[in-house]
N, C-alpha and C. Protein backbone atom coordinates (compact mmCIF):
# COMPACT_ATOMS: atom_id res chain seq x y z
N UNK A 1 -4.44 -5.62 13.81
CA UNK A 1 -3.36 -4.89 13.15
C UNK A 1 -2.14 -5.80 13.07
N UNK A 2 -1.41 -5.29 11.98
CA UNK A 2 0.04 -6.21 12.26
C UNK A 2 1.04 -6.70 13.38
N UNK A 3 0.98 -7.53 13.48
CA UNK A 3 1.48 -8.76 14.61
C UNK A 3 3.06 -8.52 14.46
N UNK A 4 3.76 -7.64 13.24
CA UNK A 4 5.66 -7.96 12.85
C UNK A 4 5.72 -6.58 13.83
N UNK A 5 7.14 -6.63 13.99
CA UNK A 5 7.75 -4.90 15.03
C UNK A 5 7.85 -4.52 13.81
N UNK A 6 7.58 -4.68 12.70
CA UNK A 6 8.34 -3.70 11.21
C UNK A 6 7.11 -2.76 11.72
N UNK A 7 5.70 -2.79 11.49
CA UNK A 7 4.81 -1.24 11.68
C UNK A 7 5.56 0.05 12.31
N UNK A 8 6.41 -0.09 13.62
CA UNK A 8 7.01 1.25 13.75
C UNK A 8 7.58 1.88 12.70
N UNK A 9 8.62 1.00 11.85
CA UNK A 9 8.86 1.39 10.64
C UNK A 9 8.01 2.56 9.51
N UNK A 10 7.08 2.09 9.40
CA UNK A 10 5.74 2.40 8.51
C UNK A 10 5.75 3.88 9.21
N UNK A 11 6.01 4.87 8.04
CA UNK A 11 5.04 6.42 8.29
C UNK A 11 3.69 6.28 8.87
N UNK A 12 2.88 7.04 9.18
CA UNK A 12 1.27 6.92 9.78
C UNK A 12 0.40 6.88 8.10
N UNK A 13 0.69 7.46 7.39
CA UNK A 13 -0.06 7.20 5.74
C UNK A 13 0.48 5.39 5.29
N UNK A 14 1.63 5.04 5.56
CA UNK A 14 1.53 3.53 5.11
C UNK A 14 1.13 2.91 5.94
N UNK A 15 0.84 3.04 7.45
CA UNK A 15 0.42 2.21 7.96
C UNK A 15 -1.22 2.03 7.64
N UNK A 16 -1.72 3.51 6.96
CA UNK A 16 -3.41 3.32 6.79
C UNK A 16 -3.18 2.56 5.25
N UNK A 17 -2.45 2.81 4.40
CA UNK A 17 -2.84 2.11 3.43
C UNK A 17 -2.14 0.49 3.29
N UNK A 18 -1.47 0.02 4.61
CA UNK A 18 -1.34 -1.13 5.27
C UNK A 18 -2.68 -2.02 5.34
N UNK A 19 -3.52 -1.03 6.30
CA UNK A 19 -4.47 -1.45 7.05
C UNK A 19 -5.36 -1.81 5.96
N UNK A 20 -5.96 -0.84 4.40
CA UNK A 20 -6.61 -1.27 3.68
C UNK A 20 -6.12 -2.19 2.99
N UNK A 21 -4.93 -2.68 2.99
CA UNK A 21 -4.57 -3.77 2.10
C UNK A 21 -4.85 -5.02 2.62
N UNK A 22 -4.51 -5.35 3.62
CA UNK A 22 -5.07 -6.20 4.71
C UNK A 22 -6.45 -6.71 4.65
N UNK A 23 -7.47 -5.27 4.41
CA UNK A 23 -8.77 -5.60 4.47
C UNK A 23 -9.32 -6.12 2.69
N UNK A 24 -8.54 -5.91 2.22
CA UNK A 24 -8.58 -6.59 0.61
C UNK A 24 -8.86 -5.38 -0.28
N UNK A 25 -8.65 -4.20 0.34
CA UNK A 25 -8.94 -3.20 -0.93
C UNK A 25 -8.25 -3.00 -1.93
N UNK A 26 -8.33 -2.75 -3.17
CA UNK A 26 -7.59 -2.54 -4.40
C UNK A 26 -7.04 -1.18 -4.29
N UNK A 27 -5.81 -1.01 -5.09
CA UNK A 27 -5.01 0.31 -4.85
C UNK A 27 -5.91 1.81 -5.14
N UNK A 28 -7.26 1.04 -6.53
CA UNK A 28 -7.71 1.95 -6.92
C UNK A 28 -8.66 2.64 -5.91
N UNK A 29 -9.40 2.18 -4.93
CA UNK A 29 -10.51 1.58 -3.62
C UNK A 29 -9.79 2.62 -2.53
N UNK A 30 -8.22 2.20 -2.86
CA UNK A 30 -7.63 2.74 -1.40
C UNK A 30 -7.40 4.13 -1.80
N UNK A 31 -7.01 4.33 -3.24
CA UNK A 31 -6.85 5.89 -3.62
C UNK A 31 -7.70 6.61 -3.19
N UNK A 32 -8.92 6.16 -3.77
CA UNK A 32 -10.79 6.78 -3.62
C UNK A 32 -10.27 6.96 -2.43
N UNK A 33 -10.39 6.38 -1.67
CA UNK A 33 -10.73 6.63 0.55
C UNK A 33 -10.24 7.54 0.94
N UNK A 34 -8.99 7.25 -0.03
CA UNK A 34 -8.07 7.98 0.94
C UNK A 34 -7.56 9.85 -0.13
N UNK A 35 -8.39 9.92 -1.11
CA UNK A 35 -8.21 11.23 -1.77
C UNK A 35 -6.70 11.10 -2.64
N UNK A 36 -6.01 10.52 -2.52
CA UNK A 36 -4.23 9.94 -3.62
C UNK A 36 -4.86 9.45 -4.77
N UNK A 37 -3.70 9.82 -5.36
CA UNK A 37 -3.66 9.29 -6.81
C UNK A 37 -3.22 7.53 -6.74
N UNK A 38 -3.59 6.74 -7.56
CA UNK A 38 -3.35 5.29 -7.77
C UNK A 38 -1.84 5.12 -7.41
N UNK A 39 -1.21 6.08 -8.34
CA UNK A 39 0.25 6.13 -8.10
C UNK A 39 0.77 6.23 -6.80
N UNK A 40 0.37 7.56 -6.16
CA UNK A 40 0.89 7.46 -4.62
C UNK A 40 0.66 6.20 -3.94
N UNK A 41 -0.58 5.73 -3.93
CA UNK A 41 -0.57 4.42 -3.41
C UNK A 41 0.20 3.38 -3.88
N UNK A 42 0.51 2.98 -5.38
CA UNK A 42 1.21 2.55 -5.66
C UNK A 42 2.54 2.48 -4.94
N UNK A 43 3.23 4.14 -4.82
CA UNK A 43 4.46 3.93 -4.08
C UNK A 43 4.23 3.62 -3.03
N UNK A 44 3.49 3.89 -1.83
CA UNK A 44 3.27 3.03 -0.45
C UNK A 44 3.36 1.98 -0.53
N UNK A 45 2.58 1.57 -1.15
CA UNK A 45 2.47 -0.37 -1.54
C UNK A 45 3.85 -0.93 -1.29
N UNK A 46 4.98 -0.43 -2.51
CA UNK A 46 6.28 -0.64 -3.06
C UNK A 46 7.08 -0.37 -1.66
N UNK A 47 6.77 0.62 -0.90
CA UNK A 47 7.45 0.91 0.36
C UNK A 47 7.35 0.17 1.24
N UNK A 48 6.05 -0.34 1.37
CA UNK A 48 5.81 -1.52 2.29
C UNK A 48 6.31 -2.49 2.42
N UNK A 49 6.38 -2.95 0.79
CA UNK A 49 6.89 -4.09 0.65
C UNK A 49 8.41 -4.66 0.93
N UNK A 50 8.96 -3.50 0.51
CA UNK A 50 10.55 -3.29 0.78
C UNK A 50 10.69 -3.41 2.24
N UNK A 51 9.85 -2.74 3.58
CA UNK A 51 10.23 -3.02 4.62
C UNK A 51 10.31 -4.43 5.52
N UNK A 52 9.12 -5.00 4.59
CA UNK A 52 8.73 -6.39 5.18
C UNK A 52 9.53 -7.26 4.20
N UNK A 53 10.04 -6.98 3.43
CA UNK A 53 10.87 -7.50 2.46
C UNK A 53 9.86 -8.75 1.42
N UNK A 54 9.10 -8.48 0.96
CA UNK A 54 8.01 -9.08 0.74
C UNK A 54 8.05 -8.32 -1.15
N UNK A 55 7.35 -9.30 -1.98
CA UNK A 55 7.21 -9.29 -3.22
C UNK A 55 5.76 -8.87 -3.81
N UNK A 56 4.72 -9.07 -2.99
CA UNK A 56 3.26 -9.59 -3.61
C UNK A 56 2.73 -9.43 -2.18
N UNK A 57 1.19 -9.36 -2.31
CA UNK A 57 0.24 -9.27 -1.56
C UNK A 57 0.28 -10.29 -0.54
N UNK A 58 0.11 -11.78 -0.69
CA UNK A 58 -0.04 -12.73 0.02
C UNK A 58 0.87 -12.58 0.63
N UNK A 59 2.09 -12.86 0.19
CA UNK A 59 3.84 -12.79 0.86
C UNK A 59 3.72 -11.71 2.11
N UNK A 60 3.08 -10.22 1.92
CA UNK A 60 2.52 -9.78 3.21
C UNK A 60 1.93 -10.23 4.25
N UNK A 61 0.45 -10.56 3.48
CA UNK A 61 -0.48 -11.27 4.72
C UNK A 61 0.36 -12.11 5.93
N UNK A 62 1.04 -13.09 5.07
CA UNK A 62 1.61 -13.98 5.90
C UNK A 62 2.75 -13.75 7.01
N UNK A 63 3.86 -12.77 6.37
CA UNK A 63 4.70 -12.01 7.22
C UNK A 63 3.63 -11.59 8.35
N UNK A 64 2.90 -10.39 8.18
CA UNK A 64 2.15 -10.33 8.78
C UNK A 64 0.79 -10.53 10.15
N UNK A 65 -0.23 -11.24 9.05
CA UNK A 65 -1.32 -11.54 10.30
C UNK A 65 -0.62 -12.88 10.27
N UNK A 66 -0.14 -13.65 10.02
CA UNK A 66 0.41 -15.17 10.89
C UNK A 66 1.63 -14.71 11.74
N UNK A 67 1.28 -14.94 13.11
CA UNK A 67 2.16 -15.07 14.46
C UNK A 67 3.37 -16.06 13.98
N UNK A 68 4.44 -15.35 14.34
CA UNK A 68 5.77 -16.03 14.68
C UNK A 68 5.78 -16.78 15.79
């Protein structure tokens, strides 16, 4: 799981659609799993990103699973 203190941040729904992003699922993949519309996930995504202050997918990973 994420290695940053930002996860407390994260509601318990972004932290699961955290966790599938991580594992490489597509928004559409994570909707399916998780019963949301593309969109809702969409806004998680956008929420996420804003906390980690991050632009794009990779720009996560790296905040992320690479240790400070």
């Amino acid at each position: 799981m994420p290695r940053s203190k930002t996860p407390h941040l994260l509601t318990t729904r972004q932290r699961v659609v955290l966790k599938h992003l991580l594992s490489g699922g597509s928004k559409q993949c994570i909707a399916r799993k998780l019963g949301i519309s593309v969109h809702t996930v969409h806004v998680h995504v956008k929420s996420i990103y804003r906390r980690y202050r991050v632009h794009s997918r990779p720009q996560l990973m790296s905040k992320v699973l690479v240790p400070r």
